[in-house]
Protein backbone atom coordinates (compact mmCIF):
# COMPACT_ATOMS: atom_id res chain seq x y z
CA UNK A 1 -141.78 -10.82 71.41
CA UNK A 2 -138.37 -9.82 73.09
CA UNK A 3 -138.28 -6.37 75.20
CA UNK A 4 -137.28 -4.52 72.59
CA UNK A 5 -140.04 -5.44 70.11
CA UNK A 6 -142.71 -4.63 72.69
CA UNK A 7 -140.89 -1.50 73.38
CA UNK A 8 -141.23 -0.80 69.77
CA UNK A 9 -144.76 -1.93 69.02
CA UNK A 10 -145.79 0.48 72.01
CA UNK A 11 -144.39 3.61 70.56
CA UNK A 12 -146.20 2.62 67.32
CA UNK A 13 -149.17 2.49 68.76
CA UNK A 14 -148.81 5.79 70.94
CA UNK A 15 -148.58 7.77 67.64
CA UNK A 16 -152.01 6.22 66.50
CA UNK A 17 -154.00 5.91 69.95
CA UNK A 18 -153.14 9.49 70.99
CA UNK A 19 -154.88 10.74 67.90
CA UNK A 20 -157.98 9.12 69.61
CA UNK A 21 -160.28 11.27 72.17
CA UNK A 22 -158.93 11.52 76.00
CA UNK A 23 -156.28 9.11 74.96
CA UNK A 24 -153.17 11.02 77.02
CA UNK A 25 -150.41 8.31 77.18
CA UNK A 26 -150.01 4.12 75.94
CA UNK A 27 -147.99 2.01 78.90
CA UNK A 28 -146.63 -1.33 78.91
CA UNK A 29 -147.81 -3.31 81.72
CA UNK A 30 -150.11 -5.57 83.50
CA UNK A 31 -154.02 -5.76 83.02
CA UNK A 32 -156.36 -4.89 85.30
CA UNK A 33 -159.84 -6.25 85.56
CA UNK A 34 -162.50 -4.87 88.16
CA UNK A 35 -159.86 -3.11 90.13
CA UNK A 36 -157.38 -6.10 90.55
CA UNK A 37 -154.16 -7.11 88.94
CA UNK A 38 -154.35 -9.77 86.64
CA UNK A 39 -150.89 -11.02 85.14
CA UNK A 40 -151.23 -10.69 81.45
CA UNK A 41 -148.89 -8.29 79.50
CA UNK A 42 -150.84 -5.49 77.96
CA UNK A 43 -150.58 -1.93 76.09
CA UNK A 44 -151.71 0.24 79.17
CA UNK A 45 -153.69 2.76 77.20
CA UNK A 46 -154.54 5.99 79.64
CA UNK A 47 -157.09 8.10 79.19
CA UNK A 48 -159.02 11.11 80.76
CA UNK A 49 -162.09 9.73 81.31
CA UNK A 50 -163.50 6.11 80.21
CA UNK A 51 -166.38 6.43 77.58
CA UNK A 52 -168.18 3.03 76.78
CA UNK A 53 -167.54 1.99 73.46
CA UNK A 54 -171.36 2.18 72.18
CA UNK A 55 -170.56 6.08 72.75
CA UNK A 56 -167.81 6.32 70.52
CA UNK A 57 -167.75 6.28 66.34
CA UNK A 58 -166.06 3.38 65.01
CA UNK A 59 -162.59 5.30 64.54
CA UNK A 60 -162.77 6.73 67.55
CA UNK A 61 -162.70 3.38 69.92
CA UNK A 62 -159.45 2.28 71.23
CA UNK A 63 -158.72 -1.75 69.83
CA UNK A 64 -158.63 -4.29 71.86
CA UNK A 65 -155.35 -5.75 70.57
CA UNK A 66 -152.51 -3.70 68.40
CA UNK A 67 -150.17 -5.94 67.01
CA UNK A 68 -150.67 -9.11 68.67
CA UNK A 69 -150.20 -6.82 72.25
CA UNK A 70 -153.54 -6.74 74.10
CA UNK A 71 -154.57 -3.08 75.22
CA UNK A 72 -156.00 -2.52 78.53
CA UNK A 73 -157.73 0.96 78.99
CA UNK A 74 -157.47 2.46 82.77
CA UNK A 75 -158.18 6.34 83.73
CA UNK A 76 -155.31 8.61 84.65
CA UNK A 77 -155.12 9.73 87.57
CA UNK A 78 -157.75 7.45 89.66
CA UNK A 79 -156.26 3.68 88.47
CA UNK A 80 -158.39 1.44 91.02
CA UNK A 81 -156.83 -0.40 93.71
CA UNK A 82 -154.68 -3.58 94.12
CA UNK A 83 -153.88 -6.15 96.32
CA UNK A 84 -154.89 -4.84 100.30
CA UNK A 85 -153.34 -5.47 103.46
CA UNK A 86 -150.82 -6.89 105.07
CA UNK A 87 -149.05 -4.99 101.95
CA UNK A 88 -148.02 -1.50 103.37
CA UNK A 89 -150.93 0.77 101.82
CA UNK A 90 -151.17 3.91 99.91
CA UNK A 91 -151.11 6.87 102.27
CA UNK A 92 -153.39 9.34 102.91
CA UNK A 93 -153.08 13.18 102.20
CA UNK A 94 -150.29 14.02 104.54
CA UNK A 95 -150.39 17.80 105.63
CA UNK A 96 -146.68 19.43 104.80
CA UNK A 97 -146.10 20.48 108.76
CA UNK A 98 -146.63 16.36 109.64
CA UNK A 99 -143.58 15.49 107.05
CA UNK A 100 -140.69 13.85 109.10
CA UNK A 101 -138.60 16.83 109.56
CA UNK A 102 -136.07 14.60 111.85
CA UNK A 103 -131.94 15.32 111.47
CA UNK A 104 -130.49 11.69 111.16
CA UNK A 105 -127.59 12.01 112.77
CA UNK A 106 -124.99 10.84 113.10
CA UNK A 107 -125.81 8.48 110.46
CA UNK A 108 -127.54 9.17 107.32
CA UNK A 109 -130.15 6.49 105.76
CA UNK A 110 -131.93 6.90 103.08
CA UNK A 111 -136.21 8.23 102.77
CA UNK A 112 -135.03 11.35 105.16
CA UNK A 113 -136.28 14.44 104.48
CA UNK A 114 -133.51 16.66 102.80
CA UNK A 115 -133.06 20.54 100.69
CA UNK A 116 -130.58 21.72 97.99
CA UNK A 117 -128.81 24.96 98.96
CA UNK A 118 -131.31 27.22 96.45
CA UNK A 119 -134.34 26.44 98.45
CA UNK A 120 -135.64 29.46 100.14
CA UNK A 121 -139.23 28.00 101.78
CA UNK A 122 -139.41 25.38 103.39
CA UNK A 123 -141.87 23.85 101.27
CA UNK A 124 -138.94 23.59 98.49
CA UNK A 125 -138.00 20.22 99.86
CA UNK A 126 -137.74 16.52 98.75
CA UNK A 127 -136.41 12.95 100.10
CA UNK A 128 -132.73 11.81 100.12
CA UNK A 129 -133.52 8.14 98.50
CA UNK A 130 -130.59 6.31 99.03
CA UNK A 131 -127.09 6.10 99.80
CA UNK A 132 -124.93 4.96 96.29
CA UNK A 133 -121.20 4.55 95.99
CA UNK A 134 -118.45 4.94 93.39
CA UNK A 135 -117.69 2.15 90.98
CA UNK A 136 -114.06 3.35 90.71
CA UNK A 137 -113.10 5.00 94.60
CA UNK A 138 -113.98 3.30 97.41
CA UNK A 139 -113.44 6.97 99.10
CA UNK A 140 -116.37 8.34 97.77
CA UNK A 141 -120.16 8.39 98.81
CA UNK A 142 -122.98 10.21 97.77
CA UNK A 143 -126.58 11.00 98.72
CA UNK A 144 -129.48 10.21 95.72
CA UNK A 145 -132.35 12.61 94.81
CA UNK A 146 -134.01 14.65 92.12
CA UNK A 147 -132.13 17.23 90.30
CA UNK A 148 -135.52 19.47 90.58
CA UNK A 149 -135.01 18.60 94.51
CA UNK A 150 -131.61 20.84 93.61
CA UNK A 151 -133.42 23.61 91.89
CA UNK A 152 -134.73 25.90 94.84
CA UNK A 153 -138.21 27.88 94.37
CA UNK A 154 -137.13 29.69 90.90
CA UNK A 155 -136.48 26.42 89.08
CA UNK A 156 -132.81 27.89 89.03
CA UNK A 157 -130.45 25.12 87.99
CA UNK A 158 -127.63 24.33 90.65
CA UNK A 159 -123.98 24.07 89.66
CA UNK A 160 -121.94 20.82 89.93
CA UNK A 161 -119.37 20.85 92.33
CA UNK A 162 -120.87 24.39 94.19
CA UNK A 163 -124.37 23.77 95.14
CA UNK A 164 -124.73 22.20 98.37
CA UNK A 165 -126.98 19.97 100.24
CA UNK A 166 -128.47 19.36 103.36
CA UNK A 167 -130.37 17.17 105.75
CA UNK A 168 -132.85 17.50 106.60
CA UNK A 169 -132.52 21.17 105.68
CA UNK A 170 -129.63 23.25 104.11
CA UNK A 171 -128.52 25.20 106.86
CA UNK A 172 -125.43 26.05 107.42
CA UNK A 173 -122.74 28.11 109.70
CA UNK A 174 -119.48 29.06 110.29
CA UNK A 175 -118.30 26.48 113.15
CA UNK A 176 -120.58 23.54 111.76
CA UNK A 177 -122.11 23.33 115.10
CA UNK A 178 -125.38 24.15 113.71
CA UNK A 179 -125.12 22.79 109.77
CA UNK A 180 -127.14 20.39 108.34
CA UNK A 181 -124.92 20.62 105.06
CA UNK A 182 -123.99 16.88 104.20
CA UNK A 183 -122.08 17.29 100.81
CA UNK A 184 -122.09 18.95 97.49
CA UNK A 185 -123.65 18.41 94.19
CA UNK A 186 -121.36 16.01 92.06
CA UNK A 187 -123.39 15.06 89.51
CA UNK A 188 -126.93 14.96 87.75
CA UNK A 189 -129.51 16.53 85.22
CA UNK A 190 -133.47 16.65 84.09
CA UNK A 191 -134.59 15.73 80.43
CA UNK A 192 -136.92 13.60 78.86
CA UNK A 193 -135.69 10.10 80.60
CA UNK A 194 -134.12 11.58 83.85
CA UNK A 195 -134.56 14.06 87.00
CA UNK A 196 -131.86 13.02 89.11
CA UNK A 197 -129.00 14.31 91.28
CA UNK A 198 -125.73 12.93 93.14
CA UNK A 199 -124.62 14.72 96.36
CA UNK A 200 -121.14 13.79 97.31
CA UNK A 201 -120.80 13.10 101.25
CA UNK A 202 -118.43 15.45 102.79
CA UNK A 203 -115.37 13.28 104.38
CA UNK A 204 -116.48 12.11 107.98
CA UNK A 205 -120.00 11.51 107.27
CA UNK A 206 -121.73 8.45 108.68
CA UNK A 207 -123.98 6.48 106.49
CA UNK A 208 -126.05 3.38 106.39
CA UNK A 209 -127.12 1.65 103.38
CA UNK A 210 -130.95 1.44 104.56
CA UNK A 211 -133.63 2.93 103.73
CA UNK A 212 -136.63 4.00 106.76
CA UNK A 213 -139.25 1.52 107.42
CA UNK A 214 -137.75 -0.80 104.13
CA UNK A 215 -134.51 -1.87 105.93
CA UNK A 216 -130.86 -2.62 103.89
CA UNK A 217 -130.82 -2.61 100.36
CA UNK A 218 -129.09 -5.18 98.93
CA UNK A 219 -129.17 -3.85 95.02
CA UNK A 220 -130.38 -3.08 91.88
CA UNK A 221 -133.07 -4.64 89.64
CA UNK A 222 -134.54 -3.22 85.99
CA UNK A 223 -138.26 -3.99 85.33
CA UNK A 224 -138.99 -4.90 81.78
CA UNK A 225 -142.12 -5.55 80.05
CA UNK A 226 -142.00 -9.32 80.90
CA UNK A 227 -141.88 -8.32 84.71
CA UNK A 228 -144.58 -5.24 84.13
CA UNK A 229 -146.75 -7.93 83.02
CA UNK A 230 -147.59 -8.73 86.46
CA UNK A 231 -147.81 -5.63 88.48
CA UNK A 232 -144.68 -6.13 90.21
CA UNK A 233 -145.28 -5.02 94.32
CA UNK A 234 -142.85 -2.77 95.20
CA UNK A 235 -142.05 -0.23 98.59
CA UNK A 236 -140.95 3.38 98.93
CA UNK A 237 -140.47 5.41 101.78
CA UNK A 238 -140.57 9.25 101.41
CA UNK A 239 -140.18 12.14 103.57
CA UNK A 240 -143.18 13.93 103.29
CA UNK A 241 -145.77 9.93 103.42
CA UNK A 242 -143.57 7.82 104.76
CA UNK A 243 -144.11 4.25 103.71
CA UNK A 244 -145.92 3.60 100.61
CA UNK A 245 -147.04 0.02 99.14
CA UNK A 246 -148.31 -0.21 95.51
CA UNK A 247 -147.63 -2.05 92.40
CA UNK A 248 -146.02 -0.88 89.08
CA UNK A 249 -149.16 -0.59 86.58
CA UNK A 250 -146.71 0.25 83.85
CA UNK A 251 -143.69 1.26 82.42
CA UNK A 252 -142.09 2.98 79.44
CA UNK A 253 -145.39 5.65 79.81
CA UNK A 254 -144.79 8.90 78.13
CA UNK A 255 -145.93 11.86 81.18
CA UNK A 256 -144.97 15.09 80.72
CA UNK A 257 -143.97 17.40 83.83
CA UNK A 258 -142.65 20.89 83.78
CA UNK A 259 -143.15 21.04 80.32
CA UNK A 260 -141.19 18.46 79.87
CA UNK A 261 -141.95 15.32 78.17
CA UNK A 262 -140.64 12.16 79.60
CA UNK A 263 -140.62 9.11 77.71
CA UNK A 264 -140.09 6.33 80.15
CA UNK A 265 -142.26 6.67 83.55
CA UNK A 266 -142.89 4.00 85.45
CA UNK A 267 -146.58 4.45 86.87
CA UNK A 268 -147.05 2.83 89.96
CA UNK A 269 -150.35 2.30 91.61
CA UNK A 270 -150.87 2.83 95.45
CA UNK A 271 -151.56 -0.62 97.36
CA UNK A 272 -155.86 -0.25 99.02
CA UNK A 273 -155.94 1.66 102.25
CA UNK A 274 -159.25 1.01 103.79
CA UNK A 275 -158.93 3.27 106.95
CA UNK A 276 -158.96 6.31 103.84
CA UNK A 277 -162.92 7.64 103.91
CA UNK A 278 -164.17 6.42 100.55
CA UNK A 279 -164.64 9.85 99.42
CA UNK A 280 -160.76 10.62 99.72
CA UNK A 281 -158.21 9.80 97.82
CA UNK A 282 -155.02 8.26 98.67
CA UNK A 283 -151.59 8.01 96.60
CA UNK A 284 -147.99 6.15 96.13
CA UNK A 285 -146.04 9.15 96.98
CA UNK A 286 -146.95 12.96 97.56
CA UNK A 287 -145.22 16.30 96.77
CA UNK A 288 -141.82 16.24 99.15
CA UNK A 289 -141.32 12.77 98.77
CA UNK A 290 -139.33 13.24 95.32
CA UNK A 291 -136.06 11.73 95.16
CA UNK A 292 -137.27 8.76 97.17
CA UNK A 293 -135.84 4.99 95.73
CA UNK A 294 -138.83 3.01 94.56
CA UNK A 295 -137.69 -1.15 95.51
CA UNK A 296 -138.96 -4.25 95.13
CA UNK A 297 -140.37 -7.27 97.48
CA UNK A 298 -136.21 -8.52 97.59
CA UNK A 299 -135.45 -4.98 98.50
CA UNK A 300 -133.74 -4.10 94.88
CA UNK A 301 -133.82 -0.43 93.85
CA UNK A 302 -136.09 -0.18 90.74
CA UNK A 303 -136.84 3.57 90.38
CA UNK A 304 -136.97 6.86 91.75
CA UNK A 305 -140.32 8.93 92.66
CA UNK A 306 -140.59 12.20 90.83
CA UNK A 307 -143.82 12.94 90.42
CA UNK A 308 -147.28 12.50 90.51
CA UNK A 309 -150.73 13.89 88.83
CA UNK A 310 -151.94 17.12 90.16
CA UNK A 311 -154.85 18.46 92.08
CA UNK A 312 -157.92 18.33 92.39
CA UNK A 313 -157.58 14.71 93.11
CA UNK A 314 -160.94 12.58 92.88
CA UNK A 315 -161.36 9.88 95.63
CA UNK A 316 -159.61 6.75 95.35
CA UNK A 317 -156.36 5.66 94.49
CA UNK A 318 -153.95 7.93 92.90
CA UNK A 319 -150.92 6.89 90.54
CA UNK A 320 -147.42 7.81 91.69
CA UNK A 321 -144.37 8.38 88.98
CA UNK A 322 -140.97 6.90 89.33
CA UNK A 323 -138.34 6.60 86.75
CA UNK A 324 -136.19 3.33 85.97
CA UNK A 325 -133.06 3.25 88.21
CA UNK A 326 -130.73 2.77 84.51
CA UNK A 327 -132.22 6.02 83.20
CA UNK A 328 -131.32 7.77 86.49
CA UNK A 329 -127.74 7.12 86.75
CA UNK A 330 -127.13 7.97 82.88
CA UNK A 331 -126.11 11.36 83.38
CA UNK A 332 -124.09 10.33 86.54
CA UNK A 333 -121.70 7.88 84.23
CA UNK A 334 -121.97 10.43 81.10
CA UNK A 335 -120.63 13.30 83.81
CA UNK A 336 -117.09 10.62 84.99
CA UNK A 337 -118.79 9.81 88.53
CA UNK A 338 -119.98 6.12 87.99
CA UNK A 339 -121.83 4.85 90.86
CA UNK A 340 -124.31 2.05 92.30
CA UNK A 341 -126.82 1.75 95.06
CA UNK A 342 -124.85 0.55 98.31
CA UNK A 343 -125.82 -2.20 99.69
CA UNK A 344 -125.77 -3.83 103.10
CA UNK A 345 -126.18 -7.81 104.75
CA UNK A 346 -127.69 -6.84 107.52
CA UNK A 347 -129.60 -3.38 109.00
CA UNK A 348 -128.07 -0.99 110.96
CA UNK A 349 -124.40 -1.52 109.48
CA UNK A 350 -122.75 2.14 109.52
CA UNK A 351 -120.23 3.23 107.15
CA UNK A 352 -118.01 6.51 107.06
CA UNK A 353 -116.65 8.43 104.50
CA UNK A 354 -113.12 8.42 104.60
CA UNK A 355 -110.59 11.22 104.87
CA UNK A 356 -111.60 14.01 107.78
CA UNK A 357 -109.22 15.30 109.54
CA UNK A 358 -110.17 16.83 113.29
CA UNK A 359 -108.25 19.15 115.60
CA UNK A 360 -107.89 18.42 118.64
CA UNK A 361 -109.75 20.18 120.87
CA UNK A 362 -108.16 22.67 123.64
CA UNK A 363 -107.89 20.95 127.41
CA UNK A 364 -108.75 24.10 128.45
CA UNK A 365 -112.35 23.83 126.81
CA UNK A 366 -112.42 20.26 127.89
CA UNK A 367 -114.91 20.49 130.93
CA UNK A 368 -117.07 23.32 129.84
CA UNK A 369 -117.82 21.03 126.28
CA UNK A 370 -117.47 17.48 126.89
CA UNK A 371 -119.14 17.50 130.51
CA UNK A 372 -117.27 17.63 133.70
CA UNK A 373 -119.04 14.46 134.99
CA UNK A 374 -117.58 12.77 131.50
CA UNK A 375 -114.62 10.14 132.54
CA UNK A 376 -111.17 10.83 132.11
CA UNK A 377 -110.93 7.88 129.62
CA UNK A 378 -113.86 9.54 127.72
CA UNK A 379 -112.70 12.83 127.90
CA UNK A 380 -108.73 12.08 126.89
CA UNK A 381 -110.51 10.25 123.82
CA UNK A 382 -112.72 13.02 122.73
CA UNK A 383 -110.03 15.70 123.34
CA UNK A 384 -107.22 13.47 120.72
CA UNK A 385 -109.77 13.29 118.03
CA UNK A 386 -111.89 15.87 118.44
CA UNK A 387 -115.30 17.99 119.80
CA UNK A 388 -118.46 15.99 118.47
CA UNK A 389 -120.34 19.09 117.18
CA UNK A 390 -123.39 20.24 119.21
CA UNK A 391 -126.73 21.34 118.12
CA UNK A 392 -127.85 24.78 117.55
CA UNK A 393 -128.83 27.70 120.83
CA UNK A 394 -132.78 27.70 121.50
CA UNK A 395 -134.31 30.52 119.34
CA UNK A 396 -135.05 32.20 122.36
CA UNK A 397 -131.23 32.46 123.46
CA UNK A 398 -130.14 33.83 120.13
CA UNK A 399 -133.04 36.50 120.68
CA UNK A 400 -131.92 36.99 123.97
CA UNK A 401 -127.93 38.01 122.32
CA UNK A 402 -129.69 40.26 119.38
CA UNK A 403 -131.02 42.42 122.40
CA UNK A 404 -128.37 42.21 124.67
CA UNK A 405 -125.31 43.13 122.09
CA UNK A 406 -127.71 46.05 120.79
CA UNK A 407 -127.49 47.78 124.55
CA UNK A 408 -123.97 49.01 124.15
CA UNK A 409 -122.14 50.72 121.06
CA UNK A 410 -119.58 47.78 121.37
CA UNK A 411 -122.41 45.36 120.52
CA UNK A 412 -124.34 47.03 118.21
CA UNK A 413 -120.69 47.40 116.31
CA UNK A 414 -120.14 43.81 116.70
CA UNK A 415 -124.11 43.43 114.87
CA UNK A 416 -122.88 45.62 112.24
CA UNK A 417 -119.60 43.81 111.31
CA UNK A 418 -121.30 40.07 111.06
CA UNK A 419 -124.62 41.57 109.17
CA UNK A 420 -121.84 43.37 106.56
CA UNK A 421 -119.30 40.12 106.93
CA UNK A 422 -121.16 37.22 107.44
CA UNK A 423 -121.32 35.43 103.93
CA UNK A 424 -117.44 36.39 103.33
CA UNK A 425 -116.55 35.09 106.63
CA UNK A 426 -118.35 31.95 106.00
CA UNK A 427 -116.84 31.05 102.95
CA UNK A 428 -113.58 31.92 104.24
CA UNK A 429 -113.89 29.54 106.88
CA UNK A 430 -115.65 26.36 104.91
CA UNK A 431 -113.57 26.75 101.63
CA UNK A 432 -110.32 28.42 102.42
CA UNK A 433 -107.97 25.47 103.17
CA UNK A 434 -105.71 27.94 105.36
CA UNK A 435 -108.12 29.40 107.48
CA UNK A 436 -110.13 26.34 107.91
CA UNK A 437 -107.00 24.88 109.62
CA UNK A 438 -106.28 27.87 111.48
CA UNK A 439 -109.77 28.37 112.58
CA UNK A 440 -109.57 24.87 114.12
CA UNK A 441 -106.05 24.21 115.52
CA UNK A 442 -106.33 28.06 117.35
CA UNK A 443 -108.85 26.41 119.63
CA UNK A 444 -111.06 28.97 117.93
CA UNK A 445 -113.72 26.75 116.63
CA UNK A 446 -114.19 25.62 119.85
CA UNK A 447 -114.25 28.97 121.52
CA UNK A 448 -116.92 29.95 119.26
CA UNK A 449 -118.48 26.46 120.26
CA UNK A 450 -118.37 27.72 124.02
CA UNK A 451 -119.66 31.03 123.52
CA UNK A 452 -122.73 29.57 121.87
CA UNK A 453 -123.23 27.25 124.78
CA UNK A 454 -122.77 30.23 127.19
CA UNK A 455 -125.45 31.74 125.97
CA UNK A 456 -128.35 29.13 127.67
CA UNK A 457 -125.73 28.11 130.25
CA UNK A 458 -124.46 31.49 131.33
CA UNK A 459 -122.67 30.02 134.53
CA UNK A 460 -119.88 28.95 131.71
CA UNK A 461 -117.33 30.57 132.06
CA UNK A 462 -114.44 31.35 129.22
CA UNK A 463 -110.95 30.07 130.07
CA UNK A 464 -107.85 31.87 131.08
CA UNK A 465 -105.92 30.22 128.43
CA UNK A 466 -106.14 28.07 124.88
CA UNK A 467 -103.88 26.01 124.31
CA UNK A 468 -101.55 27.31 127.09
CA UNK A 469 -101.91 31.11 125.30
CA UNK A 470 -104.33 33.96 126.61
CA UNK A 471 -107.39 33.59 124.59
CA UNK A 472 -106.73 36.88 122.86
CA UNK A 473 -104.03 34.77 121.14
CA UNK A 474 -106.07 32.53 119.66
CA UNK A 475 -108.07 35.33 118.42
CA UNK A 476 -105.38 37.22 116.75
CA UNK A 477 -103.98 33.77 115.16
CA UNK A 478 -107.72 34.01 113.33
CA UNK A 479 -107.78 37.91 112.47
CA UNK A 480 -104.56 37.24 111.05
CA UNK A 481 -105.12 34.29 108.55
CA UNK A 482 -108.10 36.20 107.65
CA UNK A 483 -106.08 39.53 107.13
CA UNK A 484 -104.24 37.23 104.18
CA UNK A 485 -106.82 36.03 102.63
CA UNK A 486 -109.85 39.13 103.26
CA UNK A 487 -110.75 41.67 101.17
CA UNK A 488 -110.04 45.17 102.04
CA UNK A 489 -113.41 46.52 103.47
CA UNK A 490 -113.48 43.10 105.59
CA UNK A 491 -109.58 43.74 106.78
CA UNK A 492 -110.59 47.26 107.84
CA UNK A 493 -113.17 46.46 109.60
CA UNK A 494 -111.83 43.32 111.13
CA UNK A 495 -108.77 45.50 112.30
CA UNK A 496 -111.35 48.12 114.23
CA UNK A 497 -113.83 45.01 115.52
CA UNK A 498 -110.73 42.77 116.58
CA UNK A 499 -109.43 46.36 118.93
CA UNK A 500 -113.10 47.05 120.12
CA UNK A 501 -113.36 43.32 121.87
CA UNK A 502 -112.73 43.21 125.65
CA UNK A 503 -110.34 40.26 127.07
CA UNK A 504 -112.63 37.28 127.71
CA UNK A 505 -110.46 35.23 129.72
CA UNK A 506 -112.45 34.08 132.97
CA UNK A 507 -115.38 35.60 131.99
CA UNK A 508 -119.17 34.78 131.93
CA UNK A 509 -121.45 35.65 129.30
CA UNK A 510 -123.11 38.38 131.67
CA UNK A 511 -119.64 40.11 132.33
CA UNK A 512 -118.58 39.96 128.91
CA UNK A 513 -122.09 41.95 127.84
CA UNK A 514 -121.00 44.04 130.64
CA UNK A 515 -117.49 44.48 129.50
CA UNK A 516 -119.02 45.45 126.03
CA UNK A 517 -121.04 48.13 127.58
CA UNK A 518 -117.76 49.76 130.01
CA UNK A 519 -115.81 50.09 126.62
């Protein structure tokens, strides 16, 4: 029988079996016999709980072969184990604060942890799977996950080319000093045969085509029934388990999630773990690992996690779902942005996204930024091109500015104006082409850069001049590009805020809070 006559068959016999009691969903796959894979193609027949046959009416038992396809009957969700060690294992119950919060930076790889721009907690989070490219522009690279990774807490749909994304959360803020924003959503959707979304890198971004723990990819592989005949091994490396080992059980099995009813899920059985107590269970993937790339012993991409049974889960091993790679880049061809997995020769190859553009950064912010121990070479090099960005104040600092602006009328005014501002201002900044340039080539990006540096290193001191002007020049160059483009209460308000602000050249951050307070 060819693939398409077994795919057939199958959905012929789904319409009969699930008429039959606990039958929940029919496979096509690989048999398994006392717990192990055996390689014989089979109608994977899932039920609820296994009843012996001598309990069942005549019409009620499942057959042992439906058109010349021999069915093999396994519980949903405890499936039994497969092949042990040295295959990576299933993983344990991972508790959400142990989920590998790290920011990969510079370089992006895939099986970090990432969040779409509608997440509010931080338990609305998935995996960033892999890195794919375009078929058709070389320029463009984009980040793989879930499109329910994209929703946020409320299921809210995000909007293609609007709804950002972040690693490894989706923070943002005015200067990009402190964002973990890494693109925006290009492409994607969730029906019955996908869940999947395409974040396009923002220019400048560093990738690698890797994956954690699973090394380079090197490309893309469909599993059909032939192949699901004998429980394939295959690898996937999420954010919340890390790496997983198991072996597909079957594919083309209807599940439905969310209330809605996929067709074409790929169940995938977690490899033994024998450290796991025997009265726990242990799974191929676990909530916050969605959006992770599901590959094979060659290192092939062939799926994508999205789900997995629900709790309470009974000891043993516990299925994981992944959908076929195909079905998951459907809507990204059907929406113009045609892509495929990127793939590398070696690990550790980086790549970057082509097209940013950096200001150079003002000499006169030079040593405070860069380091005055840094080499001249060094420092002439990271002036032309640009300030790396650096990472965000402690908590404690920021705490530390709350309560010192809110001493003197000054400060609590300048509280006022960002708390009324803020979300204008910031999209002002990232998505107005004008004052984005003006922002950077004032020297006030970096200003803003020193300011927030000043505040755990308050021996820093502000310099006379930017760019050979009094720093108040660089600040009126902002308020005025901002004057164009503001709306009217912001204009006001920066007109008042922008005469209220002392002159910070050769200042500290304690005389500037005590220039606040003498105004």
């Amino acid at each position: 029988m060819t693939h398409d006559e077994i795919v057939a068959a199958r959905d012929r016999a789904e319409a009969v079996l699930l008429r039959l009691p606990n039958v929940t969903s029919v496979g096509i796959g690989g048999r398994v016999r006392a717990g192990q894979p055996v390689p014989e193609l089979v109608l994977t027949v899932y039920v609820d709980v296994k009843v012996p046959a001598d309990q069942l009416a005549p019409s009620e038992r499942i057959p042992g072969e439906i058109e010349g396809l021999p069915t093999d009957v396994v519980e949903m969700p405890t499936v039994g184990t497969t092949r042990a060690a040295p295959a990576p294992p299933g993983r344990p119950f991972i508790p959400f604060p142990k989920r590998d919060t790290e920011k990969y930076r510079p370089t992006l790889v895939g099986g970090s942890h990432m969040q779409g721009e509608l997440a509010v907690s931080d338990y609305n989070m998935g995996t960033l799977g892999c890195i794919m490219v375009s078929t058709t522009n070389a320029a463009k690279a984009y980040a793989l996950t879930n499109w329910h990774v994209m929703q946020g807490d409320n299921h809210e749909d995000p909007t293609l080319g609007d709804t950002k994304a972040g690693q490894p959360t989706n923070k943002d803020s005015i200067t990009k000093c402190c964002s973990d924003i890494i693109g925006t959503l290009a492409a994607g959707a969730r029906n019955t045969t996908t869940d999947a979304a395409l974040i396009e890198l923002k220019p400048g971004t560093k990738w690698k085509a890797d994956v954690l723990d699973i090394g380079p990819l090197i490309g893309e592989h469909p599993v059909d029934s032939t192949e699901a005949g004998t429980h394939p091994a295959v690898l996937m490396h999420g954010a919340k388990s890390r790496l997983n080992g198991g072996r597909i059980l079957s594919i083309g099995t209807p599940m439905t999630v969310d209330g809605i009813h996929f067709t074409n899920v790929m169940v995938i059985v977690p490899n033994a773990n024998t450290a796991v107590d025997p009265t726990d269970p242990y799974f191929f993937g676990q909530p916050g690992d969605s959006g992770a790339v599901v590959v094979n012993d060659a290192n092939q991409v062939v799926g994508v996690f999205f789900a997995g049974p629900s709790p309470p889960y009974p000891a043993g091993a516990i299925a994981g779902w992944a959908l076929p790679l195909a079905d998951i880049k459907q809507p990204f061809a059907d929406q113009s942005v045609p892509v495929r997995v990127a793939t590398a020769a070696t690990a550790g190859i980086v790549n970057t996204v082509p097209g940013a553009a950096m200001a150079a950064l003002p000499q006169e912010l030079a040593p405070a930024l860069i380091g005055a121990r840094a080499s001249a070479e060094a420092r002439e090099r990271l002036v032309a091109v640009g300030l790396p960005l650096g990472g965000e104040p402690p908590s404690a600092a920021l705490r530390r500015l709350e309560g010192d602006l809110e001493g003197s009328a000054r400060g609590r005014g300048l509280v006022a104006f960002w708390l009324r501002h803020q979300h204008e201002l910031l999209e002002l900044i990232n998505s107005n082409r004008r004052v984005m340039i003006t922002w950077h080539r004032s020297g006030a990006s970096g200003l803003f850069q020193l300011l927030t540096r000043m505040l755990s290193q308050p021996d820093l001191t502000v310099p006379e001049t930017i760019n050979g002007q009094p720093v108040g020049h660089c600040l009126d160059a902002v308020c005025a590009v901002l004057d164009r483009f503001a709306s009217p209460q912001l204009r006001a308000d920066l007109t008042r805020t922008r005469a209220a602000l002392p002159e910070l050249g050769g200042l500290t951050y304690p005389r500037i809070c005590s220039a606040l307070a003498a105004g």
